[in-house]
Protein backbone atom coordinates (compact mmCIF):
# COMPACT_ATOMS: atom_id res chain seq x y z
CA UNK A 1 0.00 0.00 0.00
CA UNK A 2 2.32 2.48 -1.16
CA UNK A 3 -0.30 5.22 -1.95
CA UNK A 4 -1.73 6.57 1.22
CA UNK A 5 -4.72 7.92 -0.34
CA UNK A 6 -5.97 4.59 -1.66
CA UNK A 7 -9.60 3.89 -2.21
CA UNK A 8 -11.35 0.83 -0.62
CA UNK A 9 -11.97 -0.94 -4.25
CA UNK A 10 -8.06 -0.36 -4.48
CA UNK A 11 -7.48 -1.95 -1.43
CA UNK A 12 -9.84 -4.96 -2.19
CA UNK A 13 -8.33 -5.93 -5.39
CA UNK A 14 -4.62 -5.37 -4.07
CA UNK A 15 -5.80 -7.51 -1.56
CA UNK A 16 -7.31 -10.62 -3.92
CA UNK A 17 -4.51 -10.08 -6.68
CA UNK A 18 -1.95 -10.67 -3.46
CA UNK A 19 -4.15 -14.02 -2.37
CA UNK A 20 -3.81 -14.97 -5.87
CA UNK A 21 -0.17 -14.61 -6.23
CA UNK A 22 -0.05 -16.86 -2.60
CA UNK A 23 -1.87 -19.39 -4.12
CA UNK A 24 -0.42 -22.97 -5.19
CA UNK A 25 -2.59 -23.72 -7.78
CA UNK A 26 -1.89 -21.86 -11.36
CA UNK A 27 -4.91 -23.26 -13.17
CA UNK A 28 -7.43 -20.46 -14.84
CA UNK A 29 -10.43 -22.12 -13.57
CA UNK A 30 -8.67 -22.46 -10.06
CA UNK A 31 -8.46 -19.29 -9.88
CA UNK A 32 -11.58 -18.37 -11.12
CA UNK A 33 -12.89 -20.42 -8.66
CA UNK A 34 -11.09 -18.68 -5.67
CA UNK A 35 -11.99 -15.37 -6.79
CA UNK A 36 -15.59 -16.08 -6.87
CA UNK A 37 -15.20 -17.53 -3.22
CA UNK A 38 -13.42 -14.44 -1.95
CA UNK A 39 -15.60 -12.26 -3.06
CA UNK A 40 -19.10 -14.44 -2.12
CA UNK A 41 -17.70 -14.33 1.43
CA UNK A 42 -16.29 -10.54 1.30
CA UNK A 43 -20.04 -9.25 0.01
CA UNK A 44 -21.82 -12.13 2.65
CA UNK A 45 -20.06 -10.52 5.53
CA UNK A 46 -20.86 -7.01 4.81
CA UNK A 47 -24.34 -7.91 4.04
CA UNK A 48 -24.21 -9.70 7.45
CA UNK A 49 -22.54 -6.18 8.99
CA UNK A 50 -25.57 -4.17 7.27
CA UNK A 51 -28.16 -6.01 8.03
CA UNK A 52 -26.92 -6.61 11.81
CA UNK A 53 -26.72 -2.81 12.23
């Protein structure tokens, strides 16, 4: 996070392209997999957060 004034859609796909460059597995559809788990459980919390409010 070099830039200090970094939006929060920045910081989310920083975030995913880091967890993909972690991961083991290289395959497309791995990956394509993995992204559409992270952000399932990144939009299932807020919604959790919003409607817990």
């Amino acid at each position: 996070m070099s830039n200090e004034k970094q939006t929060l859609i920045e910081s989310l796909l920083e975030a995913e392209s880091q967890f993909h460059e972690l991961m083991p597995i290289k395959d497309t559809y791995s990956k394509l997999f993995f992204r559409s788990l992270f952000w399932f459980a990144l939009f299932s919390v807020l919604y959790v957060v919003l409607t817990g409010l």
